[in-house]
Protein backbone atom coordinates (compact mmCIF):
# COMPACT_ATOMS: atom_id res chain seq x y z
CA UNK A 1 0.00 0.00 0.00
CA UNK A 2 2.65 2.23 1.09
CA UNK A 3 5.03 1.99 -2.48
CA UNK A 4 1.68 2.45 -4.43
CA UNK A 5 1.01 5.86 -2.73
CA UNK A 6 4.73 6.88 -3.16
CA UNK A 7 4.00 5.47 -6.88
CA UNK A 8 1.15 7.47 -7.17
CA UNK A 9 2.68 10.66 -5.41
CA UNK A 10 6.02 10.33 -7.95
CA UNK A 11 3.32 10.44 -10.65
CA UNK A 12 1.97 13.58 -9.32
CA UNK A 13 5.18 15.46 -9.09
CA UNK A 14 6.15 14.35 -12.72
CA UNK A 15 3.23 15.25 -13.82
CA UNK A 16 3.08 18.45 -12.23
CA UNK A 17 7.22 19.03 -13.47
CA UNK A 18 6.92 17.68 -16.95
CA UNK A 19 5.28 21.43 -18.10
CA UNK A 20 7.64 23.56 -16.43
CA UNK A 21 10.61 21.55 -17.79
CA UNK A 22 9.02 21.41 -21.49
CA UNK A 23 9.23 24.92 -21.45
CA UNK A 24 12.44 25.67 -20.29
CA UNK A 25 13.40 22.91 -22.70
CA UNK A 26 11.44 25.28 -25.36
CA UNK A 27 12.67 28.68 -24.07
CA UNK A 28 16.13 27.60 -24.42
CA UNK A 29 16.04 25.97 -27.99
CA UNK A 30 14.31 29.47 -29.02
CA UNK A 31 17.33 31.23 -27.53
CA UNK A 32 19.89 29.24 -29.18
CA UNK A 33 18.27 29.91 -32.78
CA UNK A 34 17.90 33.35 -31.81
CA UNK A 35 21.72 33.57 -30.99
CA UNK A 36 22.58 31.84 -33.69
CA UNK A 37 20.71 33.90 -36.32
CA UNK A 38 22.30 36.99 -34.70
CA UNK A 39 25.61 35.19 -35.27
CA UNK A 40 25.44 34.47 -38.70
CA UNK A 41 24.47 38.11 -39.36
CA UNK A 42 27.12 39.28 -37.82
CA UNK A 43 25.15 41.42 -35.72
CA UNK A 44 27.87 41.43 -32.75
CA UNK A 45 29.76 44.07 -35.20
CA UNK A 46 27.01 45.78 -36.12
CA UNK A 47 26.65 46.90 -32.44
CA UNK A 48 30.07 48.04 -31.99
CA UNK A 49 29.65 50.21 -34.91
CA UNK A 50 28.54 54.36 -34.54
CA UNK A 51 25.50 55.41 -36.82
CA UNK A 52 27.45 56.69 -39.77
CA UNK A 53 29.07 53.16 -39.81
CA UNK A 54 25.42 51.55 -39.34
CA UNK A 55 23.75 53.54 -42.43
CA UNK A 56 26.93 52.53 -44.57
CA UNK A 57 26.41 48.91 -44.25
CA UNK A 58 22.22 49.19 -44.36
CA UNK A 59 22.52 51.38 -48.27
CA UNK A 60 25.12 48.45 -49.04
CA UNK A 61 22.84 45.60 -47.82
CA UNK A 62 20.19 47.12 -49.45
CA UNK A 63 21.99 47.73 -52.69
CA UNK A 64 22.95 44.12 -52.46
CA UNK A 65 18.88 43.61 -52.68
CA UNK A 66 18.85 45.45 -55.70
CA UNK A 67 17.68 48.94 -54.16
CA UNK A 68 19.62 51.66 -55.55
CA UNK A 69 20.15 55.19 -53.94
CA UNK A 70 18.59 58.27 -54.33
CA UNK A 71 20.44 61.58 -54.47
CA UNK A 72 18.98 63.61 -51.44
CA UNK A 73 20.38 66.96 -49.50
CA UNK A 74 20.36 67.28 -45.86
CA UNK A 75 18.06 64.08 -45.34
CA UNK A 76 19.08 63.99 -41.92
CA UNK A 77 17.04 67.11 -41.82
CA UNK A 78 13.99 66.13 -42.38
CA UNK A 79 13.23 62.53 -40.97
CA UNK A 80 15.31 60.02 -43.43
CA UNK A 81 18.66 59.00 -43.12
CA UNK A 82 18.64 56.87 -46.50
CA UNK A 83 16.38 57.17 -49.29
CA UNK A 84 16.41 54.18 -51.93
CA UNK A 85 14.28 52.94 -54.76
CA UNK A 86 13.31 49.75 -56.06
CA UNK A 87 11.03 48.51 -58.51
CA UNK A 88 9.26 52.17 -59.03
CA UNK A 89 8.76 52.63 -55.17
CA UNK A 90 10.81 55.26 -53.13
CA UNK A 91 11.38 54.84 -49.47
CA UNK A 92 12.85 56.84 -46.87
CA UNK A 93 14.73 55.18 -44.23
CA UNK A 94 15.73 55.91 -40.83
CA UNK A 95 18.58 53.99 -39.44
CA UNK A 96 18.86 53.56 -35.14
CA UNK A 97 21.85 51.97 -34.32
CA UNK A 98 21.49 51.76 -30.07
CA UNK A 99 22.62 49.95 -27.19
CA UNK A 100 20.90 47.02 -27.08
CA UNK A 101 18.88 47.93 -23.96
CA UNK A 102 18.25 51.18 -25.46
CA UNK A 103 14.64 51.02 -27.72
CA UNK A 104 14.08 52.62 -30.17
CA UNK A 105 11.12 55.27 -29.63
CA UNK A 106 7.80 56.56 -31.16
CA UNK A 107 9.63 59.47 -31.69
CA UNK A 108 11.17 57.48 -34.74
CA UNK A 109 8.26 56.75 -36.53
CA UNK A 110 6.87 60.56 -36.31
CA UNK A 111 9.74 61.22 -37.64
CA UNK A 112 10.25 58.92 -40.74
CA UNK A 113 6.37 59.39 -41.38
CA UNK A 114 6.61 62.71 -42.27
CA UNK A 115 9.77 62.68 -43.80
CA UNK A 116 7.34 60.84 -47.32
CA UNK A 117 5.84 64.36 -48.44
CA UNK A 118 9.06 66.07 -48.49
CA UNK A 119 11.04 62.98 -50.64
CA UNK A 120 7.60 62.30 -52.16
CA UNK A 121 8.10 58.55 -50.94
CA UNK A 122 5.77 55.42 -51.26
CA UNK A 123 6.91 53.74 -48.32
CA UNK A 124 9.07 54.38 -44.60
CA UNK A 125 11.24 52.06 -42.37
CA UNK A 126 12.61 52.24 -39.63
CA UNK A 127 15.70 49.94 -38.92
CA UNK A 128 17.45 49.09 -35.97
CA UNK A 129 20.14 46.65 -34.00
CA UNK A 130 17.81 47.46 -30.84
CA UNK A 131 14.17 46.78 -30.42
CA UNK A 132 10.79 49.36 -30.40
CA UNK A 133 9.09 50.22 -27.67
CA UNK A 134 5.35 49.28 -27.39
CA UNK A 135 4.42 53.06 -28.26
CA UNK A 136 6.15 53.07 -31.73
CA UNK A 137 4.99 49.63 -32.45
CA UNK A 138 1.41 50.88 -31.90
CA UNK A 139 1.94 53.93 -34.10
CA UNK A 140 3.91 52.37 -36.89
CA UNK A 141 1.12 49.64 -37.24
CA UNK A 142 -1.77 52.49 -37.72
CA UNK A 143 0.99 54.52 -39.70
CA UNK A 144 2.03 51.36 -41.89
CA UNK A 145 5.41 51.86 -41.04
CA UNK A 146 7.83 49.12 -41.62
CA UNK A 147 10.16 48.42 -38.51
CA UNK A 148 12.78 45.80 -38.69
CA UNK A 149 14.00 45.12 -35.34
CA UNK A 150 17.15 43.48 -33.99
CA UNK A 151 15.82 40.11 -35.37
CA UNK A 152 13.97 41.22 -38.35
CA UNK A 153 17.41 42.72 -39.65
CA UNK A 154 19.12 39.72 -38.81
CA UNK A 155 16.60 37.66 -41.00
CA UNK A 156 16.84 40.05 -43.62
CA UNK A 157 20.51 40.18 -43.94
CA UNK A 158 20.52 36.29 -43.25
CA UNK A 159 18.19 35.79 -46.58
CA UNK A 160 20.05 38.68 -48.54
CA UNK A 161 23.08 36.30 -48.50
CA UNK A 162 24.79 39.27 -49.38
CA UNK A 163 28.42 39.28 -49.65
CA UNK A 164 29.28 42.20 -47.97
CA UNK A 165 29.80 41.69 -44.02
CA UNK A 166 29.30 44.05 -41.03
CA UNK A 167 32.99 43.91 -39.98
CA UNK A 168 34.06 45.06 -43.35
CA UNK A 169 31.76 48.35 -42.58
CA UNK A 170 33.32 48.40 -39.06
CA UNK A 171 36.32 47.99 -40.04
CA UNK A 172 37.02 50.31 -43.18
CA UNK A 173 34.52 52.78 -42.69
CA UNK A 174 35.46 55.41 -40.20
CA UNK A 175 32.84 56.89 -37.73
CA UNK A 176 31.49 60.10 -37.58
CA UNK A 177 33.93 62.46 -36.76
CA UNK A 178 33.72 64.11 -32.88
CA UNK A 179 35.04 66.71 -30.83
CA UNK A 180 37.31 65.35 -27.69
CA UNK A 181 35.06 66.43 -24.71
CA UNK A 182 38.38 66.85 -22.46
CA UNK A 183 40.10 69.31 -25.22
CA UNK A 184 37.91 69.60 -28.08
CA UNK A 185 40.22 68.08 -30.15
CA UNK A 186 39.41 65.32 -32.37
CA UNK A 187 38.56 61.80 -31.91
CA UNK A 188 40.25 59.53 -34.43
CA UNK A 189 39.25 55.79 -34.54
CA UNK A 190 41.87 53.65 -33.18
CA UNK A 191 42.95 49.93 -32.58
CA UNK A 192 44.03 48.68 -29.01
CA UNK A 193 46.48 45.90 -28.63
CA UNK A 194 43.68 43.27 -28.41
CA UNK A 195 42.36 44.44 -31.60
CA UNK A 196 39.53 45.95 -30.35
CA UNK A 197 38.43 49.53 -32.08
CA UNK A 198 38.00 53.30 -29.59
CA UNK A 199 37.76 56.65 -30.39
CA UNK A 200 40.93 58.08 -29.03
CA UNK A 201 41.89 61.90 -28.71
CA UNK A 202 44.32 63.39 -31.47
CA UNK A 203 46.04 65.34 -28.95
CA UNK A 204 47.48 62.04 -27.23
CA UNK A 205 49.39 61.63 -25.01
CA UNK A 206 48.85 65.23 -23.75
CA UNK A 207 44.95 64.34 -23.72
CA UNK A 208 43.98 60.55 -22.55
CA UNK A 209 40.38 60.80 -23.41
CA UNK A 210 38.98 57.66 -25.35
CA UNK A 211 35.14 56.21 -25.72
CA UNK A 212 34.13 53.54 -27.87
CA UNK A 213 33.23 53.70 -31.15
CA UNK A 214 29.64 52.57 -30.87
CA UNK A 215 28.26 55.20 -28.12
């Protein structure tokens, strides 16, 4: 009688287990794809690059999908950062490349919305290495904004196969050029002795200052 109950009561705790591990089982074979799409993009350069670096490679990835460029003036002016064509249909772009933790906001999508009058364009994106927040997401659905999130890049540069790679961006193209906070001199992109990229101060080694690339 006894070993039936404790039969019965193993059961019952297996029973009660078997969801919980299922879905760590399932949570964790989700991550691993996830990482390994992010890989294979290449999106671990991508985030150490600054936003000059990060609109580069986006016009070459999207050249790569036969978009070509449009000649624009100022575009950071007025709510695109890229403007390409394909097919007859003109869209304006803006390009977001954060922190990881930082999301992108609805401020984004006001912006690249209204940036379609002035470039006369048929359709807007917004693209980013980070994520939206729920507010943009809301808007850009009623707005029919396109946003390509850290994942919906990585899928699009995954089925682009293109043949040019975010570390040749990050690694030939150099960022925006800044001011040194310290000295106002100017920060030049430089290579540490673990091969690892920084901003350094062109007034070294009276002025120390240094910041990565990607801010």
């Amino acid at each position: 009688m006894e070993e039936t109950l404790l039969y019965l009561v193993g059961i019952i705790i297996a029973i009660m287990i078997a969801p919980v591990l299922i879905k760590k089982t399932f949570l964790w074979v989700r991550e691993r794809r996830m990482l390994k799409k992010l890989s294979q993009a290449g999106m671990q350069d991508i985030d150490k690059m600054d936003g000059h670096q990060f609109e580069v490679y986006l016009k070459a990835l999207l050249k790569e999908l036969n978009y070509k460029s449009d000649v624009t003036s100022g575009s950071h002016d007025f709510g695109a950062d890229i403007i390409m064509q394909k097919d007859g249909k003109k869209v304006s772009i803006q390009a977001k490349r954060y922190r990881y933790k930082n999301r992108v906001s609805i401020d984004a999508v006001q912006q690249v919305y209204a940036s379609m009058p002035y470039y006369k364009t048929d359709e807007c994106w917004v693209v980013t290495n980070s994520m939206f927040t729920k507010s943009a997401i809301k808007l850009a659905k009623a707005c029919g904004v396109k946003l390509y999130d850290r994942y919906a890049l990585a899928d699009l540069i995954n089925r682009s196969k293109a043949t040019i790679k975010a570390k040749d961006i990050k690694n030939t193209v150099e960022p925006e050029e800044r001011k040194c906070p310290v000295c106002s001199g100017k920060l030049m992109q430089r290579k540490s002795k673990e091969g690892n990229q920084f901003m350094g101060c062109s007034n070294y080694p009276k002025c120390n200052h240094t910041e990565p690339v990607a801010k």
